[in-house]
Protein backbone atom coordinates (compact mmCIF):
# COMPACT_ATOMS: atom_id res chain seq x y z
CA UNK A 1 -32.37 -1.47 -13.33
CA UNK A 2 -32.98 -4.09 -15.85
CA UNK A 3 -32.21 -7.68 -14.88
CA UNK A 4 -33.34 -9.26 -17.78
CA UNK A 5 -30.02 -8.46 -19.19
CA UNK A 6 -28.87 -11.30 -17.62
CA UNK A 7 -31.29 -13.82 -19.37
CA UNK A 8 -30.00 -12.28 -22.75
CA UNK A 9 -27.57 -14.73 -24.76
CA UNK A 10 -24.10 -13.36 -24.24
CA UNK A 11 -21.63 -12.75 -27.53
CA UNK A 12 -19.09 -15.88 -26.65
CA UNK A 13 -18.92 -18.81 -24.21
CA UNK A 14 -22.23 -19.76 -24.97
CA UNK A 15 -23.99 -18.56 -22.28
CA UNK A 16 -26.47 -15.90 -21.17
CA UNK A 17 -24.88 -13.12 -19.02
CA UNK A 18 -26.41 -14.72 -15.95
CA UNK A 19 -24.13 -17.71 -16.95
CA UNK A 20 -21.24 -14.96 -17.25
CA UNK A 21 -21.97 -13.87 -13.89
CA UNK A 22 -22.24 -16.97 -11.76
CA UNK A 23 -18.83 -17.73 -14.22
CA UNK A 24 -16.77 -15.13 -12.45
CA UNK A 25 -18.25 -16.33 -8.57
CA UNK A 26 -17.37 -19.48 -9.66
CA UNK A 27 -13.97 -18.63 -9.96
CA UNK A 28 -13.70 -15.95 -7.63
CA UNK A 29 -14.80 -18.95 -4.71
CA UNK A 30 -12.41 -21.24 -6.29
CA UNK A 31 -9.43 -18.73 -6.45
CA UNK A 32 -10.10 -17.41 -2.67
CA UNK A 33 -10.52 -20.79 -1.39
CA UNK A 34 -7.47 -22.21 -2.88
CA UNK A 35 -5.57 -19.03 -1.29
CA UNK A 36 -6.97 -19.26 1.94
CA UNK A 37 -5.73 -22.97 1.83
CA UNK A 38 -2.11 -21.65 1.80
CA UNK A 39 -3.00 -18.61 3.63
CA UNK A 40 -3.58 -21.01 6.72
CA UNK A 41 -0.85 -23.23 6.93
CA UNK A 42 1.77 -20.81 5.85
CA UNK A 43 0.80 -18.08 8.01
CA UNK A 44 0.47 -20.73 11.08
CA UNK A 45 4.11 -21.78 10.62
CA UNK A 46 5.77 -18.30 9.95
CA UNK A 47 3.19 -17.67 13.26
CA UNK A 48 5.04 -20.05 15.14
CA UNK A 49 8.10 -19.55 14.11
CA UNK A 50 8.08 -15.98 15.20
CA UNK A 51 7.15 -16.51 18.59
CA UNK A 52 9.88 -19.68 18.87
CA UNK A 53 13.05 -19.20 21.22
CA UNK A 54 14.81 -20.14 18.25
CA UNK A 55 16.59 -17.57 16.77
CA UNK A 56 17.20 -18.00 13.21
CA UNK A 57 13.16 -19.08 12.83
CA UNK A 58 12.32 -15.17 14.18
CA UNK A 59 14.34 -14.13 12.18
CA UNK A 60 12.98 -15.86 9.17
CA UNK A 61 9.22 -15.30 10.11
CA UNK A 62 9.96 -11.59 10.44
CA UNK A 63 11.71 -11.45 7.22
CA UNK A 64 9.07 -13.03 5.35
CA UNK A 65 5.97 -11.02 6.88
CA UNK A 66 7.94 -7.75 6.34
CA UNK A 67 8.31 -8.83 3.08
CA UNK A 68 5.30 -9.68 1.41
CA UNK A 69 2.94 -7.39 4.08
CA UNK A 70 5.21 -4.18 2.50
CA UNK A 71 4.41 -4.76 -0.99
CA UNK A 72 1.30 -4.10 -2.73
CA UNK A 73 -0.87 -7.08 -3.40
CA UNK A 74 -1.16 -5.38 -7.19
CA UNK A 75 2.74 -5.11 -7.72
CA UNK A 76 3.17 -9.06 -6.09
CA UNK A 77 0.40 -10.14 -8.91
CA UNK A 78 2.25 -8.29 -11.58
CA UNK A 79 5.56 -9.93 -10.17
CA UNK A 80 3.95 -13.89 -10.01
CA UNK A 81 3.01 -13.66 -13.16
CA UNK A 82 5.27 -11.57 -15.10
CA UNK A 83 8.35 -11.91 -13.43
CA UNK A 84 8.42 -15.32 -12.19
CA UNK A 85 8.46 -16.78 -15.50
CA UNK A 86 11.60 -15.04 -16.30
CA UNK A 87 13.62 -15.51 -13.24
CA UNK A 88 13.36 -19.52 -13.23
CA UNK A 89 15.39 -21.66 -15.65
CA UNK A 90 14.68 -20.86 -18.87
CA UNK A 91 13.12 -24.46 -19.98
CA UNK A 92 10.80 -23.92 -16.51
CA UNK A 93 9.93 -20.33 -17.59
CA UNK A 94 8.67 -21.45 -21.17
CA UNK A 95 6.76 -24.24 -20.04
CA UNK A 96 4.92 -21.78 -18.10
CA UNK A 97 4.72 -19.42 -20.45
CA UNK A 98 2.90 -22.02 -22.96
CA UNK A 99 -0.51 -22.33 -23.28
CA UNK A 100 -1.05 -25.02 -20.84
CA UNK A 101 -4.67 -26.37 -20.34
CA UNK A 102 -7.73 -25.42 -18.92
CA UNK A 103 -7.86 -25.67 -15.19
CA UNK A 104 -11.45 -27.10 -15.73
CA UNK A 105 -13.92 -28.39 -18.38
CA UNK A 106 -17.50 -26.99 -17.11
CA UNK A 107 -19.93 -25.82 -19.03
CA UNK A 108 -20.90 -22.74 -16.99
CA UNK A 109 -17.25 -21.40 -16.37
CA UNK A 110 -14.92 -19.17 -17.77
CA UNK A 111 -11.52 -21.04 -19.77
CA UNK A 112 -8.04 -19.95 -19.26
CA UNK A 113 -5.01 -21.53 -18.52
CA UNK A 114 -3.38 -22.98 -15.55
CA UNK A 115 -0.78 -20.77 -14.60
CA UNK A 116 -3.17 -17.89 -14.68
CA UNK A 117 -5.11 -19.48 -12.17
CA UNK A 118 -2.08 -20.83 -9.92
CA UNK A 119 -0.29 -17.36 -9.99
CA UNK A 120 -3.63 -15.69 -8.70
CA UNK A 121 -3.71 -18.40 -5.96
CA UNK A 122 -0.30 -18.23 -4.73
CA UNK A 123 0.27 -14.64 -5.19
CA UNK A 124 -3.11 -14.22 -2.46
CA UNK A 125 -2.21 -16.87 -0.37
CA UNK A 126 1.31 -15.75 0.58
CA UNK A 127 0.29 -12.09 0.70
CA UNK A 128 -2.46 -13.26 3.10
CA UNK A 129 -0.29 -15.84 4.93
CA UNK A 130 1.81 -12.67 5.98
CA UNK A 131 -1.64 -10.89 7.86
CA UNK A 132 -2.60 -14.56 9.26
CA UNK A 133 0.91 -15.18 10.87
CA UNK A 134 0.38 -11.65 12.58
CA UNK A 135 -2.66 -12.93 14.50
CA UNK A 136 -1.13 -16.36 14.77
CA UNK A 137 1.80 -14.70 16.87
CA UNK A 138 -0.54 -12.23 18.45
CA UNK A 139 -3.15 -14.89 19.90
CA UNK A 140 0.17 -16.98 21.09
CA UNK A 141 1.97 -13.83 22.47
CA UNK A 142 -1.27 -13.09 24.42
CA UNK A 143 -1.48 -16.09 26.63
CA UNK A 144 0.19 -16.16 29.64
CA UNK A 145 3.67 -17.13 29.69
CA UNK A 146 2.92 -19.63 33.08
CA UNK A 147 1.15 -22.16 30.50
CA UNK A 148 4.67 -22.77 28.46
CA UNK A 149 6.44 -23.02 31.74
CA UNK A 150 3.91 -25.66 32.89
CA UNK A 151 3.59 -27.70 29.94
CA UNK A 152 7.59 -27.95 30.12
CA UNK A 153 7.61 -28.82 33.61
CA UNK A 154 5.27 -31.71 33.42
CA UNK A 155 7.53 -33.29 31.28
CA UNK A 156 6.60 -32.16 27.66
CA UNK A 157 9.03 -30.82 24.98
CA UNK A 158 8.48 -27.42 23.42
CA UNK A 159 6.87 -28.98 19.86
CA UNK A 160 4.65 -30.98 22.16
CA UNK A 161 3.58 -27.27 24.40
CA UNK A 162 3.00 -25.75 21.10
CA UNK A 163 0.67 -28.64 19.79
CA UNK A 164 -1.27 -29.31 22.89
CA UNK A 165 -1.37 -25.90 24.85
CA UNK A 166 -0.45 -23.14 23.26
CA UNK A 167 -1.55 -23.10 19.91
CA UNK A 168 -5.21 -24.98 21.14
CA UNK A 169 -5.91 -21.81 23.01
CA UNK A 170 -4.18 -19.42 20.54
CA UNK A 171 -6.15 -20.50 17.45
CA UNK A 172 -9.69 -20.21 20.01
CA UNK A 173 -8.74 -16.33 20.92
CA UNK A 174 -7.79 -15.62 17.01
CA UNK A 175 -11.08 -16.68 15.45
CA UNK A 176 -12.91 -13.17 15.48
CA UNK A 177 -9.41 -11.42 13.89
CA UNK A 178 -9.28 -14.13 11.18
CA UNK A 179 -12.71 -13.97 9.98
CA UNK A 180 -11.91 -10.59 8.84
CA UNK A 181 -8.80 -11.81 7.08
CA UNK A 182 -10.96 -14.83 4.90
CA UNK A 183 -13.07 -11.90 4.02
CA UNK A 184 -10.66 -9.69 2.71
CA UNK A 185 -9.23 -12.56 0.82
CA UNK A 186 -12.71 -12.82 -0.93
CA UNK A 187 -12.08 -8.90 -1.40
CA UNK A 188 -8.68 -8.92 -2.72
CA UNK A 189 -9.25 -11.45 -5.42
CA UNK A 190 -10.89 -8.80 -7.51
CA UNK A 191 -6.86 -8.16 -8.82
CA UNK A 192 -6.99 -11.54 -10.26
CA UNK A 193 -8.26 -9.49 -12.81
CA UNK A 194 -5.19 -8.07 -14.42
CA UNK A 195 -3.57 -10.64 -15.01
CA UNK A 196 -6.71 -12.69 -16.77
CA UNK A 197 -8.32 -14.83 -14.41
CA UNK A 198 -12.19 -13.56 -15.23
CA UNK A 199 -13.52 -13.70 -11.46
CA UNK A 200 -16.65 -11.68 -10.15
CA UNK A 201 -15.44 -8.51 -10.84
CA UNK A 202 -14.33 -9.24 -14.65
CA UNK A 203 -17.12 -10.94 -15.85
CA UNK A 204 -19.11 -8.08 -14.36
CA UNK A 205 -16.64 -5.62 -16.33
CA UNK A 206 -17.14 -7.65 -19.37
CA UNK A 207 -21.14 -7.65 -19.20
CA UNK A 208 -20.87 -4.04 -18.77
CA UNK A 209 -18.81 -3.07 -21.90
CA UNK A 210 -20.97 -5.78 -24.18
CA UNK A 211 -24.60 -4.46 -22.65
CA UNK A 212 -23.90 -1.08 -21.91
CA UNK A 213 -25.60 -1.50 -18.45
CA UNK A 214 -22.57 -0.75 -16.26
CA UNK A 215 -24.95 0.09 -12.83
CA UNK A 216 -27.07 -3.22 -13.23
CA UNK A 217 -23.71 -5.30 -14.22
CA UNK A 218 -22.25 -4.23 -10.72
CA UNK A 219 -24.85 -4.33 -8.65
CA UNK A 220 -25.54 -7.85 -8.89
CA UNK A 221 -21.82 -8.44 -8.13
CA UNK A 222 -22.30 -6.15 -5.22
CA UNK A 223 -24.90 -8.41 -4.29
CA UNK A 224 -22.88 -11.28 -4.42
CA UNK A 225 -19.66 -10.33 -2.64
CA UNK A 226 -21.87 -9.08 -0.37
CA UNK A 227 -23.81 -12.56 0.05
CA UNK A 228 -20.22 -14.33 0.13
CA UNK A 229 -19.32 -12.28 3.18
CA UNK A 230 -22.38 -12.28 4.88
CA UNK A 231 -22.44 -16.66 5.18
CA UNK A 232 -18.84 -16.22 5.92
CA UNK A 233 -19.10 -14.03 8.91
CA UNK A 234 -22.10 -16.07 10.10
CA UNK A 235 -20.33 -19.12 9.84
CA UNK A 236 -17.45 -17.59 11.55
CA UNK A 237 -19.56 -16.65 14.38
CA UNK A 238 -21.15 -20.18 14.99
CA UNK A 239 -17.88 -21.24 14.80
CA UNK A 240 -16.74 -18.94 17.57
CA UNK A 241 -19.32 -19.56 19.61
CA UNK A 242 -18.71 -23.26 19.27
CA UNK A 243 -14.94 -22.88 20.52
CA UNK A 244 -15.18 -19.86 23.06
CA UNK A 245 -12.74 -20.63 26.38
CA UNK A 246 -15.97 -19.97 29.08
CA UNK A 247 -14.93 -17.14 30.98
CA UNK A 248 -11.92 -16.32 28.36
CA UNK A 249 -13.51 -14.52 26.16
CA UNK A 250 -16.35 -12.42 26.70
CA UNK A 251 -18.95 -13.68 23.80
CA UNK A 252 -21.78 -10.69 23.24
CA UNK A 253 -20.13 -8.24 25.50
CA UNK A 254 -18.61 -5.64 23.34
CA UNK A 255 -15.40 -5.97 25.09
């Protein structure tokens, strides 16, 4: 392969291809991250809510993981952008249709507009808010039903159970299930793509229809999604190591 592709001056943008590349992981980081964001506190209160006594709120939760788990992540991009725009008031739907400005000013990223950028974000972070309220209510649903009852009797309400005893010990058990959902969110921002945002996988496209060197072009992002999941899952680890209940779960045992 040759890799001094990358220290040749790309066409536009006034950077080499290298600058290109470390464009897309710029945004690719920044796009995930903001997704996992909403990912996490969206999916822990649909979570919640489907595990409540309270009718209504299971009924909610299960609406709105049935929802957006059914639909493919591709046709939801298509619909944030495309769609969206339509549906709200007109005056709303033009603004956003306008070239608004750049989400940032930095010399070794990409340029496009706002909305771009915000559509990607919440298009992933709902979609993945849907898989994290799944382990949410599975880590709850997993504990046994005597701690509720406790926490009640000693005097606390069920807000209070939730905040000091359930959900404590729920988020511990969920740690291992989760890391593979902030991976995939890495994964899954790839479809940013179609609707603009130039992310890893773009800029890697682009390099390899202006150089011609489509293998070398993809490799290195190969190398980079796999670098970005490699620190996540060891950070994950540490971090479940860190919080393991002793005697709860069985760290290094394959079961």
């Amino acid at each position: 392969m040759d890799w001094k592709v990358f220290l040749e001056q790309a066409p536009s943008g006034g950077m080499t291809y290298l600058g290109w590349l470390m464009s897309g992981l710029f945004w690719t980081l920044s796009v995930s991250a903001c997704a996992w964001v909403i990912a996490s506190v969206v999916g822990c209160v649909v979570g919640v809510a489907r595990t409540t006594p309270v009718g209504w709120a299971r009924a909610l939760g299960t609406a709105y993981v049935e929802l957006f788990r059914n639909i493919p992540l591709l046709v939801q991009m298509f619909l944030w952008y495309f769609v969206m725009p339509e549906v709200l008031p007109k005056a709303w739907g033009d603004w956003l249709k306008q070239d608004l400005p750049n989400v940032l000013t930095l010399p070794f990223a990409a340029q496009f507009s706002l909305f771009e950028f915000s559509a990607a974000v919440l298009c992933l972070g709902l979609y993945t808010a849907s898989r994290v309220a799944e382990q949410v209510r599975s880590g709850i649903q997993s504990l046994p039903r005597g701690q509720t009852g406790a926490g009640l009797a000693l005097g606390l309400t069920l807000p209070q159970v939730y905040r000091h005893v359930t959900l404590p010990m729920a988020f511990r058990i969920i740690i291992p299930p989760m890391t593979s959902e902030f991976l995939t969110i890495f994964k899954n921002s790839s479809t940013a793509l179609t609707i603009g945002v130039l992310e890893l996988t773009a800029q890697s496209r682009q390099i390899s229809e202006y150089t011609f060197k489509t293998f070398t072009a993809f490799s290195a992002a190969t190398l980079l999604y796999i670098a970005i999941t490699l620190t996540v899952t060891f950070l994950m680890r540490a971090l479940e190591r860190r919080t393991a209940v002793p005697g709860y779960i069985a760290q290094g045992s394959g079961h």
